[in-house]
N, C-alpha and C. Protein backbone atom coordinates (compact mmCIF):
# COMPACT_ATOMS: atom_id res chain seq x y z
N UNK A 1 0.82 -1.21 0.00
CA UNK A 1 0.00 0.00 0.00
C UNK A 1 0.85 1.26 0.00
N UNK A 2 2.25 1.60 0.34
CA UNK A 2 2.80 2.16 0.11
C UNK A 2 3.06 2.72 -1.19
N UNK A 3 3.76 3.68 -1.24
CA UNK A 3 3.80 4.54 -2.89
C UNK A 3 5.19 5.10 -2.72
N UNK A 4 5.97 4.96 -3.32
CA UNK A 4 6.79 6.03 -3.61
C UNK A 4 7.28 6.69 -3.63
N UNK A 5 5.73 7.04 -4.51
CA UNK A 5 5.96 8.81 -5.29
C UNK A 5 4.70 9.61 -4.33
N UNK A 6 4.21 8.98 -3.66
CA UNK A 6 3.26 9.47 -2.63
C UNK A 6 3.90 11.20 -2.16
N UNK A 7 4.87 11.40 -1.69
CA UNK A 7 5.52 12.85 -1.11
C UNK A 7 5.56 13.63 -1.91
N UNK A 8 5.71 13.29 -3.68
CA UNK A 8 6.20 14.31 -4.14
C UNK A 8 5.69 15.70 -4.37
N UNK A 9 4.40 15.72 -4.37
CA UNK A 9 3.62 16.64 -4.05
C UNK A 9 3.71 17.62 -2.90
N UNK A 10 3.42 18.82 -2.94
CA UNK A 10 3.22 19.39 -1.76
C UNK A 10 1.80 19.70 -0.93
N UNK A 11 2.04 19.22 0.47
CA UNK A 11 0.97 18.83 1.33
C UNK A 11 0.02 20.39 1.20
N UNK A 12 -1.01 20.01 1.55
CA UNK A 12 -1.74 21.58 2.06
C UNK A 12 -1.25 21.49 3.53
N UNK A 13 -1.62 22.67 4.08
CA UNK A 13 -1.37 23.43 5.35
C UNK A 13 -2.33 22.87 6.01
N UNK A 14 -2.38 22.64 7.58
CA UNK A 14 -2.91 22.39 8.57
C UNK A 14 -3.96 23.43 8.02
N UNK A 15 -3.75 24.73 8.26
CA UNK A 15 -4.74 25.97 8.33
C UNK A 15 -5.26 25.86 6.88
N UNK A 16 -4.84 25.01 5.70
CA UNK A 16 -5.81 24.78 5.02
C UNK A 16 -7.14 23.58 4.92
N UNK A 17 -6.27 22.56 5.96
CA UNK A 17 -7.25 21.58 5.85
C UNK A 17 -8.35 21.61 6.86
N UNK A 18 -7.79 22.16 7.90
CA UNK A 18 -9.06 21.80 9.43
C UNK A 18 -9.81 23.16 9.18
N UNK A 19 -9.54 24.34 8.32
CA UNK A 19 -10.60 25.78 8.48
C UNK A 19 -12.01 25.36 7.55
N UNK A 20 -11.72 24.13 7.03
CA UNK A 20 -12.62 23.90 5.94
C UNK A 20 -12.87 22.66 5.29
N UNK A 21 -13.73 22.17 4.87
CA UNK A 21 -13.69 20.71 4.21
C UNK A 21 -12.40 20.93 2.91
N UNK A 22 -11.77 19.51 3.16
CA UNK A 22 -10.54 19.89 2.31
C UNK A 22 -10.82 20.06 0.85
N UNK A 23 -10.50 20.76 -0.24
CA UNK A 23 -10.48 21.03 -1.31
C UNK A 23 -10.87 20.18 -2.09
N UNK A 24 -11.91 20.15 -2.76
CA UNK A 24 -12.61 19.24 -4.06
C UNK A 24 -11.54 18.82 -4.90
N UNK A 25 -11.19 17.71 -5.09
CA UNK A 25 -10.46 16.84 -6.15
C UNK A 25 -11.37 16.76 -7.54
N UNK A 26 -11.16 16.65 -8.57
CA UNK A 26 -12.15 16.06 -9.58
C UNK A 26 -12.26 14.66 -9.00
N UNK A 27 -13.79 14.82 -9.53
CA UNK A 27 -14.57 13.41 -9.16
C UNK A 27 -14.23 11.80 -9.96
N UNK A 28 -13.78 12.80 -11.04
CA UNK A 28 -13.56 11.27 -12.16
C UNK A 28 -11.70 10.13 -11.39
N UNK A 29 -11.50 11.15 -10.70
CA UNK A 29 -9.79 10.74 -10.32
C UNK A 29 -10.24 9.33 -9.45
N UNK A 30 -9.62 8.33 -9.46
CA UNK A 30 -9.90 7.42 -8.78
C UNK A 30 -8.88 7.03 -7.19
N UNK A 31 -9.85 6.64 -6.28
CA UNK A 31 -9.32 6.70 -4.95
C UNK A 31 -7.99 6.25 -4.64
N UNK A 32 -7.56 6.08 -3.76
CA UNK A 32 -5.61 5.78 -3.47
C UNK A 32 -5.60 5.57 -2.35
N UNK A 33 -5.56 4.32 -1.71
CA UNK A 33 -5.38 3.90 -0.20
C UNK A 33 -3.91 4.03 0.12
N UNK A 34 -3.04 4.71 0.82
CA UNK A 34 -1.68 4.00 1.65
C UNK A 34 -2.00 4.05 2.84
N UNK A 35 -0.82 3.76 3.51
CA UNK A 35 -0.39 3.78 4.71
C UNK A 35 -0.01 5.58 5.24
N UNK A 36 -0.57 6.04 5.90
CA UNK A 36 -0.21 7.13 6.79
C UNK A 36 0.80 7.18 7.58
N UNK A 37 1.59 8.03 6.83
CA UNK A 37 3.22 8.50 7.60
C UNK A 37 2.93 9.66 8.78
N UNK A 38 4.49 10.17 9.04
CA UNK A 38 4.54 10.99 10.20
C UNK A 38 3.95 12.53 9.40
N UNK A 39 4.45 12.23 7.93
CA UNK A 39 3.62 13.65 7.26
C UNK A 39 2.41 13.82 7.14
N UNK A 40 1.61 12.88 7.04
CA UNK A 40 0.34 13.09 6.73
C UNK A 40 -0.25 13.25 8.38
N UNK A 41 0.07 13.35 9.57
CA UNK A 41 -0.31 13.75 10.39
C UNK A 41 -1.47 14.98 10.25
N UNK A 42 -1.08 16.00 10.02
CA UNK A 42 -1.97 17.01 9.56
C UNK A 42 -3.31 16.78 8.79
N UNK A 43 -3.12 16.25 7.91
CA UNK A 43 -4.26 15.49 7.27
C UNK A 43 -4.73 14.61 8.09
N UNK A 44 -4.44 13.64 9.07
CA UNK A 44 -5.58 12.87 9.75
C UNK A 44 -5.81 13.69 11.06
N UNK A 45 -5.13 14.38 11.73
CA UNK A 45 -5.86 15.08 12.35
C UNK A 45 -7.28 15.96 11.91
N UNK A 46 -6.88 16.80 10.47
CA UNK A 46 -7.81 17.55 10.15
C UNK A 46 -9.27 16.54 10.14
N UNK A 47 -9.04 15.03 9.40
CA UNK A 47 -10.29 14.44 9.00
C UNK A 47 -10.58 13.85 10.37
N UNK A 48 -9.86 14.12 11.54
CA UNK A 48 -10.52 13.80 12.75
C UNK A 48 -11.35 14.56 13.38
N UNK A 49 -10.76 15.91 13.29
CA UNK A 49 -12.21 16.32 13.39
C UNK A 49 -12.91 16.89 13.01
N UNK A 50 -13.10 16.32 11.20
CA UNK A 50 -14.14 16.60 10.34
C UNK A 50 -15.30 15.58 10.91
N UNK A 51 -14.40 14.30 11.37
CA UNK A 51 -15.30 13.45 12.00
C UNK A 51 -16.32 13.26 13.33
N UNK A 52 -15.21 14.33 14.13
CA UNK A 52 -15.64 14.97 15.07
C UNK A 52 -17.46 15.75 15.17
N UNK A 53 -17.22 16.55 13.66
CA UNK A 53 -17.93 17.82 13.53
C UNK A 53 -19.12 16.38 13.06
N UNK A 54 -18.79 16.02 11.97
CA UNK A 54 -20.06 15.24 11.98
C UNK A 54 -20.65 14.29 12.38
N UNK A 55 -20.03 13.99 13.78
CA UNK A 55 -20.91 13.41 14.41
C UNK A 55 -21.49 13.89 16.06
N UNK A 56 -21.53 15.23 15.82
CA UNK A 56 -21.55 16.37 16.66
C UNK A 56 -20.84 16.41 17.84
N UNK A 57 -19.97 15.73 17.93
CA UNK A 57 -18.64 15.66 19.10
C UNK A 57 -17.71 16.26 18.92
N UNK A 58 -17.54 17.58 18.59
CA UNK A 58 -16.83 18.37 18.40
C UNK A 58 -15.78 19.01 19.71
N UNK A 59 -16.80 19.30 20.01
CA UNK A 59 -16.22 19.62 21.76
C UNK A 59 -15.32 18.75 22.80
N UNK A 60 -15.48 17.34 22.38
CA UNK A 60 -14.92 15.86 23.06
C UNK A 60 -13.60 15.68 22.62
N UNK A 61 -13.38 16.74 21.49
CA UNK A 61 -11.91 16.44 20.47
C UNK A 61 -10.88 17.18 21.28
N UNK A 62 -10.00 16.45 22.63
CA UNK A 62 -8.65 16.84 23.28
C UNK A 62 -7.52 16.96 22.85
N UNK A 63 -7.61 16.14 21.43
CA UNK A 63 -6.36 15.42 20.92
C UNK A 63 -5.58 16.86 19.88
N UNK A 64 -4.55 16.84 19.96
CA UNK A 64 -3.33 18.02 19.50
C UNK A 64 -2.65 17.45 18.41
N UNK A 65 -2.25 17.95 17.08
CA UNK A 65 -1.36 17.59 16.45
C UNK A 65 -0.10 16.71 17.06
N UNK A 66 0.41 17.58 18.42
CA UNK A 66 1.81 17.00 18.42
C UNK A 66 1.51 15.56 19.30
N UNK A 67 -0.09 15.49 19.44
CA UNK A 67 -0.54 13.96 20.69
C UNK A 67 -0.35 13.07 19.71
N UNK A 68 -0.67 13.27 18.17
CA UNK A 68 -1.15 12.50 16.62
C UNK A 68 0.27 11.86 16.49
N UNK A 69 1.26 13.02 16.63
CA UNK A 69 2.28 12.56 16.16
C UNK A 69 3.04 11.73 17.09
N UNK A 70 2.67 11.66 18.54
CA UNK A 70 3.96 11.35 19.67
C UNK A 70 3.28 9.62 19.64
N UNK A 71 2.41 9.53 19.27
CA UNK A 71 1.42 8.11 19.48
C UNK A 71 1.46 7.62 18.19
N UNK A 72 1.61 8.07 17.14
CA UNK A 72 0.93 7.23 16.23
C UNK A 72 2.42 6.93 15.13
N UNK A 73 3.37 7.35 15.46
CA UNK A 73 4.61 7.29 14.36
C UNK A 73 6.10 7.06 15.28
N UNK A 74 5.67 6.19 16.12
CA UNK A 74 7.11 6.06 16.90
C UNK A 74 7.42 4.71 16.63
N UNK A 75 8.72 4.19 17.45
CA UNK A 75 9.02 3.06 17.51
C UNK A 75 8.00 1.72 17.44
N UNK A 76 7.30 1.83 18.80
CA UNK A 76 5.94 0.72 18.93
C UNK A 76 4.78 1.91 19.02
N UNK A 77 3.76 2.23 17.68
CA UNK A 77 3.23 3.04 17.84
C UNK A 77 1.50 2.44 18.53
N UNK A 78 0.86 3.59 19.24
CA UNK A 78 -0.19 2.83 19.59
C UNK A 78 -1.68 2.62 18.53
N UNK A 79 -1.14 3.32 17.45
CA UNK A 79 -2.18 3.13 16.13
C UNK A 79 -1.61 2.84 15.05
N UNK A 80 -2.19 2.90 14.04
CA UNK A 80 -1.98 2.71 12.41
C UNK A 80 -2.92 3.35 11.86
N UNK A 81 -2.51 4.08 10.59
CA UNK A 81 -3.53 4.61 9.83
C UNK A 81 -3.61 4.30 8.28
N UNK A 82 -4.55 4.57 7.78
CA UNK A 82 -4.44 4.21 6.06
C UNK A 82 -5.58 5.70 5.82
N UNK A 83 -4.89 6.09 5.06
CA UNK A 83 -5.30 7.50 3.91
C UNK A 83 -6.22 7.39 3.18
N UNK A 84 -7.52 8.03 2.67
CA UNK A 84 -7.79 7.95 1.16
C UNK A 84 -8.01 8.96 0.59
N UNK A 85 -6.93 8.69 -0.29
CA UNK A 85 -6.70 9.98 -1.18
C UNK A 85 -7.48 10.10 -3.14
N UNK A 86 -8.05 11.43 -3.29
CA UNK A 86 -8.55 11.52 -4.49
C UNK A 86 -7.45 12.56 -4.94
N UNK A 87 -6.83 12.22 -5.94
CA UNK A 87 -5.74 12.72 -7.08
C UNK A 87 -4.43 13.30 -5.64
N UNK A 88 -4.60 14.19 -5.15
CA UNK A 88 -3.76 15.65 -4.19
C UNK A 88 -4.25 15.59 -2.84
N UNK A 89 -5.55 15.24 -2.70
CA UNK A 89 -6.17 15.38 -1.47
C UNK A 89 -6.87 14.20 -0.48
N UNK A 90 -6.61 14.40 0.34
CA UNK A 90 -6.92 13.40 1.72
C UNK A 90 -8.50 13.50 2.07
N UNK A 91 -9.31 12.29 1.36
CA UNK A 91 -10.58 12.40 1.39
C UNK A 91 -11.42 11.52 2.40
N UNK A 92 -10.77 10.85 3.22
CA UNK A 92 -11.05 9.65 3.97
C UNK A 92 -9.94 9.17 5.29
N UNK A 93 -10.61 8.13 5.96
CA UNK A 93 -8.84 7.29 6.62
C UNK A 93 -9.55 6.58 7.96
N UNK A 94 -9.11 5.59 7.59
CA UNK A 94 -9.10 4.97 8.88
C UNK A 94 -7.95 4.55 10.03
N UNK A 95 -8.23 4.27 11.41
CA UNK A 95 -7.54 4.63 11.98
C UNK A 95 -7.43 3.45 12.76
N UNK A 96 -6.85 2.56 13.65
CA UNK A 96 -6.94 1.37 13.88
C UNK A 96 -5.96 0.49 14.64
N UNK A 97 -5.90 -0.13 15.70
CA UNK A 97 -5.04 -0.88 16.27
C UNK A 97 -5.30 -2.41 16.40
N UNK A 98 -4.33 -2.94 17.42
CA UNK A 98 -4.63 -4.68 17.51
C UNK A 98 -5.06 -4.91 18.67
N UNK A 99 -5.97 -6.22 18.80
CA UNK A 99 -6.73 -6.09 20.17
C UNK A 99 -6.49 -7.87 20.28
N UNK A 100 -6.81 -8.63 21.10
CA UNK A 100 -6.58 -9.72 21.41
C UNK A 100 -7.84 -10.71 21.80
N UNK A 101 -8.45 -11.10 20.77
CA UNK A 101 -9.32 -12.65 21.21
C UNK A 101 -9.08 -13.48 22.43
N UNK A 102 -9.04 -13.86 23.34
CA UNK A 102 -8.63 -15.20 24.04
C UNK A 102 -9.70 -16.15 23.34
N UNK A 103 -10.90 -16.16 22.88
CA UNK A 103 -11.53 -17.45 22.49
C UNK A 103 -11.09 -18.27 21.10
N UNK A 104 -10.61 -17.12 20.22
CA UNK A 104 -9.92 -17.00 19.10
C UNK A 104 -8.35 -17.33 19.23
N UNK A 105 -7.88 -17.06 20.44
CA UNK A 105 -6.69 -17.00 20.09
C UNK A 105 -5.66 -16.57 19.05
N UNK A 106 -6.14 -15.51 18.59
CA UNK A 106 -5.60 -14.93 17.37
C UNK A 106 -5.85 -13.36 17.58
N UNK A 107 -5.12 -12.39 17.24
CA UNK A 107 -5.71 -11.11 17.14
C UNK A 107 -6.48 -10.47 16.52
N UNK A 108 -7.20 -9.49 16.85
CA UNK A 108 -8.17 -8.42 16.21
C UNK A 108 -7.74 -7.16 16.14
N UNK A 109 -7.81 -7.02 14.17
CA UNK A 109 -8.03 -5.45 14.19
C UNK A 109 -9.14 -4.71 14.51
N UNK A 110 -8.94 -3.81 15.19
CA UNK A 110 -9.76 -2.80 15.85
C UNK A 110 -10.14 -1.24 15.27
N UNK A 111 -10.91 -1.16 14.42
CA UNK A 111 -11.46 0.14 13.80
C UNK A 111 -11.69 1.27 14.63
N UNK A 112 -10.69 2.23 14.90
CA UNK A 112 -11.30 3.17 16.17
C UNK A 112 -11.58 4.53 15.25
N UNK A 113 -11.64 4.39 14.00
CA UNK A 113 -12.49 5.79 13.49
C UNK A 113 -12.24 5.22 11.52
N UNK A 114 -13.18 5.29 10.97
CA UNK A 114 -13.73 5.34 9.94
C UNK A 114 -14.34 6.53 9.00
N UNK A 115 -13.64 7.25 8.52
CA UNK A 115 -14.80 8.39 7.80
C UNK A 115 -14.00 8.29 6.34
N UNK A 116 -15.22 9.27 6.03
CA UNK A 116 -14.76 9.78 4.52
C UNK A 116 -15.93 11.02 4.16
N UNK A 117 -15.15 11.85 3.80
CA UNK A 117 -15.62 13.18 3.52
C UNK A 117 -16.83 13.02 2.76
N UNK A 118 -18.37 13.98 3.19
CA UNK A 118 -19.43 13.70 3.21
C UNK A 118 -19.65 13.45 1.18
N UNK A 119 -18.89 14.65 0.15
CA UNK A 119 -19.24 14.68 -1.14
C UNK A 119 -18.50 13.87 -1.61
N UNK A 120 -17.60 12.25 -0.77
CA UNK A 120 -17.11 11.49 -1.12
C UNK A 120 -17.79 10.04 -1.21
N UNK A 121 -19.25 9.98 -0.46
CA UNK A 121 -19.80 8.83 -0.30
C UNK A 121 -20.45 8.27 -1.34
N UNK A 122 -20.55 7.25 -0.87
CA UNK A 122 -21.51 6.27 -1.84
C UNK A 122 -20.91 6.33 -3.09
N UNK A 123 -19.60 6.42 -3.31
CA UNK A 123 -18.66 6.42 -4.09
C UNK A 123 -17.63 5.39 -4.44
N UNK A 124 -17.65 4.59 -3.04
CA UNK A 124 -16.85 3.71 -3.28
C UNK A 124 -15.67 3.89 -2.10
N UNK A 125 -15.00 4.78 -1.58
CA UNK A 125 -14.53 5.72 -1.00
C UNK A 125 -14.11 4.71 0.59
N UNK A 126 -15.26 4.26 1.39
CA UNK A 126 -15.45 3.60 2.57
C UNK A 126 -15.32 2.48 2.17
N UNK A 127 -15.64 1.54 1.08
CA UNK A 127 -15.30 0.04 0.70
C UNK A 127 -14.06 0.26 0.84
N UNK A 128 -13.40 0.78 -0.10
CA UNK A 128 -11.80 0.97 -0.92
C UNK A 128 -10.72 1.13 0.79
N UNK A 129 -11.42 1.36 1.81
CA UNK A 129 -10.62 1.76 3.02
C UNK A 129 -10.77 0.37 3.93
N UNK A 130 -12.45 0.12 3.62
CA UNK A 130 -12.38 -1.51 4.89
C UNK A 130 -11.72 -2.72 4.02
N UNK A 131 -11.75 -2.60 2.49
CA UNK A 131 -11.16 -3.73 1.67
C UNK A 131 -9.41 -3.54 1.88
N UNK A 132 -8.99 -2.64 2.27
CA UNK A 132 -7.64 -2.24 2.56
C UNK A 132 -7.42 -3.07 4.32
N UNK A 133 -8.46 -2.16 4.97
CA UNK A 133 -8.02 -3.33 6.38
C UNK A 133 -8.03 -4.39 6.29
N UNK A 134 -9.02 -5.22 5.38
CA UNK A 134 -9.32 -6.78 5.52
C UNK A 134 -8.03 -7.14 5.34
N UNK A 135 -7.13 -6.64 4.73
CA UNK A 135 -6.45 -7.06 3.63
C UNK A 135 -4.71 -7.06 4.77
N UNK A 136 -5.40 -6.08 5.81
CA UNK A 136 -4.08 -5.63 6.36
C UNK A 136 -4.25 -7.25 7.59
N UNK A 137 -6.07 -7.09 8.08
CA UNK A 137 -5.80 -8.32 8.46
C UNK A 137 -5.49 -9.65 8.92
N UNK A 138 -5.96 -9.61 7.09
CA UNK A 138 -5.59 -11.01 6.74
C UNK A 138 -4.02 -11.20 6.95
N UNK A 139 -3.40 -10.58 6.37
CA UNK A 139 -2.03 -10.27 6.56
C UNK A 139 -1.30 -10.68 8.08
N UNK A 140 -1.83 -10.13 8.94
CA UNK A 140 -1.63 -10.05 10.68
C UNK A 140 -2.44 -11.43 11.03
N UNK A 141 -3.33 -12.15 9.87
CA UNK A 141 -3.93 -13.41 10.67
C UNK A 141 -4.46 -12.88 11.51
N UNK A 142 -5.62 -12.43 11.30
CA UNK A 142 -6.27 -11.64 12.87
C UNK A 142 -7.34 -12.97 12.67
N UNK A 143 -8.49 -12.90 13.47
CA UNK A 143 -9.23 -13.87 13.66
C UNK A 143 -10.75 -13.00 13.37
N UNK A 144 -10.82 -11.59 13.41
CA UNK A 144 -11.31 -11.07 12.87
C UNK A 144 -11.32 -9.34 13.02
N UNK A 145 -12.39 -8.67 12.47
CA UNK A 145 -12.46 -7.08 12.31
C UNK A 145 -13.65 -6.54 13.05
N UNK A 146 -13.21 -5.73 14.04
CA UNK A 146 -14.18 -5.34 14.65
C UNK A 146 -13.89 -3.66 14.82
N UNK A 147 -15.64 -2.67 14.74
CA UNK A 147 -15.85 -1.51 15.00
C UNK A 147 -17.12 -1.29 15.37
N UNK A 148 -17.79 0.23 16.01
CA UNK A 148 -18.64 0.24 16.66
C UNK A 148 -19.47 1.58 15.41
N UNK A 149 -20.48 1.78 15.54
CA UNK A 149 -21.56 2.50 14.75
C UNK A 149 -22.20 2.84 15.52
N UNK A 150 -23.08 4.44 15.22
CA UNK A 150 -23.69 4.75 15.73
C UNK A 150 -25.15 4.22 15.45
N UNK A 151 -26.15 4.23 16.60
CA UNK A 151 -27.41 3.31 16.29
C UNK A 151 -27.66 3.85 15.58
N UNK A 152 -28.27 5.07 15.20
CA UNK A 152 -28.79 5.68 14.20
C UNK A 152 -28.69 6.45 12.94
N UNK A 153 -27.32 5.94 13.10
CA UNK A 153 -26.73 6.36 11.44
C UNK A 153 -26.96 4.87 10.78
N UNK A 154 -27.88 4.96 10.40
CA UNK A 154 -28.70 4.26 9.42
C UNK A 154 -27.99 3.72 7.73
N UNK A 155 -27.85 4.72 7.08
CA UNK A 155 -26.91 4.47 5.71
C UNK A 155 -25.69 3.23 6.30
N UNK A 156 -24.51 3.69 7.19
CA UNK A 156 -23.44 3.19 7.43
C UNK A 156 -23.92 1.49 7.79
N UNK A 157 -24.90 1.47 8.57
CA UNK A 157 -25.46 -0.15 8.92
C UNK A 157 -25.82 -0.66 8.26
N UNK A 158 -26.63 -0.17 7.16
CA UNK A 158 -26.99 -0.86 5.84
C UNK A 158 -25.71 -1.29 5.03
N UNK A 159 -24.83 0.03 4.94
CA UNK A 159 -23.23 -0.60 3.82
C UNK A 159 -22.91 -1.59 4.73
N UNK A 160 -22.47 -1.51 6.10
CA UNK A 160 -22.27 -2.83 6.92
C UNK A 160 -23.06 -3.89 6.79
N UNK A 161 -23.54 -3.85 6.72
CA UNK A 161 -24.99 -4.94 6.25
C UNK A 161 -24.27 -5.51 4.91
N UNK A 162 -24.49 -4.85 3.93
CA UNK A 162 -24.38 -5.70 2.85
C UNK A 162 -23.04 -6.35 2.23
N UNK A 163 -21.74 -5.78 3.26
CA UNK A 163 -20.58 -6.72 3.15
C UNK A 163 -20.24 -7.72 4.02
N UNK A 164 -21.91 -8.02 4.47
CA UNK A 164 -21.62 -9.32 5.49
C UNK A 164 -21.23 -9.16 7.25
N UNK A 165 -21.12 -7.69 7.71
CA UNK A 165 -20.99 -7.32 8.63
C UNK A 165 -22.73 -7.76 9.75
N UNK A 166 -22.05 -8.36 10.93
CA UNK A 166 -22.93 -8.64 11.91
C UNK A 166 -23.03 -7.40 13.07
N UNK A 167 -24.22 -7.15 13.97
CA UNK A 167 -24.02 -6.27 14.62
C UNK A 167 -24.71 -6.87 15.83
N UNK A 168 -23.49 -6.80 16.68
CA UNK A 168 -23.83 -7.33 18.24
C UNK A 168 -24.24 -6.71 19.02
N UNK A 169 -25.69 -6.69 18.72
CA UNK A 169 -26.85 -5.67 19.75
C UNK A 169 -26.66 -6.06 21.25
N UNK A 170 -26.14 -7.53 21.95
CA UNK A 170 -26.11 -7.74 22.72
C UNK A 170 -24.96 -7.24 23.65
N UNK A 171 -23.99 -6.78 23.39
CA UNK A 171 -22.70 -6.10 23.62
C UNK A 171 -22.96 -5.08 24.59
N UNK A 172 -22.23 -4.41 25.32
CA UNK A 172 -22.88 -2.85 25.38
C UNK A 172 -21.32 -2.24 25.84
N UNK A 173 -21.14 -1.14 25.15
CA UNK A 173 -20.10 -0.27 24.90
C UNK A 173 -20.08 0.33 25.93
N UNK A 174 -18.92 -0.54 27.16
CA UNK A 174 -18.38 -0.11 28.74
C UNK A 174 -17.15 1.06 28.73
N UNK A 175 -17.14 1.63 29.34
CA UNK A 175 -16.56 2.75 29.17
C UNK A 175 -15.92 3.55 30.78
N UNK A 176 -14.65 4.02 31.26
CA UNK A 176 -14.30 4.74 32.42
C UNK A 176 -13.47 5.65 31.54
N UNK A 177 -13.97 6.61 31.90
CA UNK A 177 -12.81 8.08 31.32
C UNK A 177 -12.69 9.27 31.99
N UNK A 178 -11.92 10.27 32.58
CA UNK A 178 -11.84 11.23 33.52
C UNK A 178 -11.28 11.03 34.56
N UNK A 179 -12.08 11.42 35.19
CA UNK A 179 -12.36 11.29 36.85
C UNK A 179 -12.67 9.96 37.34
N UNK A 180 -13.82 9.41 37.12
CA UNK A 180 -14.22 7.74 36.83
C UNK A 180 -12.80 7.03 37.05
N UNK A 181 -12.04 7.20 36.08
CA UNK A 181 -10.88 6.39 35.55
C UNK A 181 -9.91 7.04 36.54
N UNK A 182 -9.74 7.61 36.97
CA UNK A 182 -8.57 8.68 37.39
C UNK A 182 -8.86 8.16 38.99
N UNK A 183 -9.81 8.04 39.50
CA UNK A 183 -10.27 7.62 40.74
C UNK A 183 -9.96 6.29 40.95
N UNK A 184 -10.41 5.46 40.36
CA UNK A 184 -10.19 4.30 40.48
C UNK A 184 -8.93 3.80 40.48
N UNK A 185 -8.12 4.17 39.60
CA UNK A 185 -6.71 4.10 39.21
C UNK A 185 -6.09 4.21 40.44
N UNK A 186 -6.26 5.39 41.78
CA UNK A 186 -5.87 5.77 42.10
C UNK A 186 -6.04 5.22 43.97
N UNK A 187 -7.13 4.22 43.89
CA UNK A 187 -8.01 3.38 45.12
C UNK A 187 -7.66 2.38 45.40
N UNK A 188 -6.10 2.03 44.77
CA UNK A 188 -5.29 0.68 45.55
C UNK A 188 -4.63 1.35 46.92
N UNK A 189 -4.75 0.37 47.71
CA UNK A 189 -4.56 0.58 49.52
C UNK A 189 -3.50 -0.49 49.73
N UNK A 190 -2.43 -0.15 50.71
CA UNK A 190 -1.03 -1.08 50.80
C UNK A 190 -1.44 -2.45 51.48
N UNK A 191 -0.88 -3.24 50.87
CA UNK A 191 -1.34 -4.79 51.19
C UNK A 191 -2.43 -5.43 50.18
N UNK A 192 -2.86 -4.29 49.42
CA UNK A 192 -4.08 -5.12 48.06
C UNK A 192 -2.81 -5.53 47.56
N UNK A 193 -3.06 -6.57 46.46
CA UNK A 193 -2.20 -6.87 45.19
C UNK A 193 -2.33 -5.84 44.20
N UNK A 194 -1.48 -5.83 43.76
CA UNK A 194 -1.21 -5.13 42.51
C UNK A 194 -1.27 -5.93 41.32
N UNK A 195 -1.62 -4.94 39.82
CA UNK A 195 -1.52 -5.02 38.89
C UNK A 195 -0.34 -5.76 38.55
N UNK A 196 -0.75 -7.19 38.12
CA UNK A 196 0.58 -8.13 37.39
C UNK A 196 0.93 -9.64 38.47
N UNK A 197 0.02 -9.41 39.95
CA UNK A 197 0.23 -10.19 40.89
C UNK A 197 -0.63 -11.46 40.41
N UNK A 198 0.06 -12.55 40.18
CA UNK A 198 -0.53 -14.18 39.88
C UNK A 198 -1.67 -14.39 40.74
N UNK A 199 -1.21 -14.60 42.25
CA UNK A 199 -1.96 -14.99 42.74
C UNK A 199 -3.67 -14.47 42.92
N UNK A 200 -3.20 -12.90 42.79
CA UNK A 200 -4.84 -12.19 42.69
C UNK A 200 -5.49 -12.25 41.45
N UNK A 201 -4.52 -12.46 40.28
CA UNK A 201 -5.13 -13.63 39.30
C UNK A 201 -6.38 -14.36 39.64
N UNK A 202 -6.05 -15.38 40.30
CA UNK A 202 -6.37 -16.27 40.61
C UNK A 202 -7.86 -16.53 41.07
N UNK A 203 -7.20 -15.54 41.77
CA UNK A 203 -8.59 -15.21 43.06
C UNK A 203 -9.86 -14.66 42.67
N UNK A 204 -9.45 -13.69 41.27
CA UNK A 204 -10.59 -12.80 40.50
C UNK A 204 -11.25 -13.67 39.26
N UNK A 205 -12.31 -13.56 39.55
CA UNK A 205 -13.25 -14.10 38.58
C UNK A 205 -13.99 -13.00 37.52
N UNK A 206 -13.25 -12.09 36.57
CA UNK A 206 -14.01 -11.29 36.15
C UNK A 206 -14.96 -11.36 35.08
N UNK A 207 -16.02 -10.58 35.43
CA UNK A 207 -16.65 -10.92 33.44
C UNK A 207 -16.11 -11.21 32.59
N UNK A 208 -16.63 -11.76 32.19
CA UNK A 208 -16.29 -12.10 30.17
C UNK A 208 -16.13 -11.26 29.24
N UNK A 209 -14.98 -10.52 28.85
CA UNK A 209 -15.58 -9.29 27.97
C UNK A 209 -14.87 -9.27 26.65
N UNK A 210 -15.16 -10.62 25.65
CA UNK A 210 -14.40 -10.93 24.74
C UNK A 210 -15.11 -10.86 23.25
């Protein structure tokens, strides 16, 4: 999935991409999946929170250029990204890490953001990006692909729908963040076990959350 000649071009500006939906490509140009470098940072930030904006979580968006770059392009990074580009411009991208089956015993890629610019849909645009993960994978032998949708974005469940995608209504999307998380973290007392101790292993019987 790599290119090249992908750089040779010159990028737009941060202050051109996030003040505005990025610049209309001609429509006839056909899409271009790679891999997202430390340059294209700017560009997936911007379509983060284009993604942000449309899915009215705008305000929830903490994350900084230099957070994009310190996480996602290092040694062991904690994401991966793939681009989609029409001719010059960054029209799409998904964003994505590895997660771990125990029933499977095999790993899972993990979809943690999906978009593509709104006068890009139903184009082909969102296939051309999940046919790129399958692909990444298959590659990694994952055991399978998993992401979350909103209930009521309706269109997106239907395209999920018709590439064979299942949706596990029974699930429910658990969550500690803030304070919540920050508290808890913080409510081990001397003489509990700690994080990594066998024996309290042992002892804990936790849900199932696989």
């Amino acid at each position: 999935m790599k290119n090249s000649n992908s750089h040779s071009f010159r990028r737009p500006s941060m202050r051109q991409l996030a003040g505005r939906e990025i610049e209309r490509s001609p429509a006839r140009q056909p899409f271009r999946i790679r891999t997202g470098t430390v340059r294209d940072a700017p560009a997936i930030f911007a379509l983060v929170r284009w993604l942000a904006r449309y899915e009215g979580l705008k305000r929830e968006v903490k994350a900084t250029l230099p957070d994009l770059r310190r996480h996602g392009f290092r040694r062991r990074p904690y994401f991966h990204t793939l681009i989609c580009w029409r001719g010059r411009e960054p029209v799409g991208f998904a964003l994505y890490f590895f997660a771990y089956s125990t029933f499977l015993a095999r790993p899972t890629l993990y979809i943690e953001d999906l978009f593509v610019l709104s006068r890009c849909r139903r184009q082909g645009a969102g296939k051309a990006l999940l046919t790129a993960l399958a692909r990444v994978a298959a590659r990694k032998k994952c055991g399978r692909m998993e992401w979350v949708v909103l209930r009521g974005n309706t269109p997106a469940i239907r395209f999920y729908e018709r590439l064979g995608a299942t949706l596990r209504t029974e699930w429910i999307l658990t969550r500690l963040t803030g304070a919540p998380l920050r508290r808890l973290a913080g409510s081990s007392r001397p003489g509990r076990a700690a994080v990594g101790d066998g024996n309290a292993s042992r002892r804990s019987s936790p849900t199932a959350a696989r």
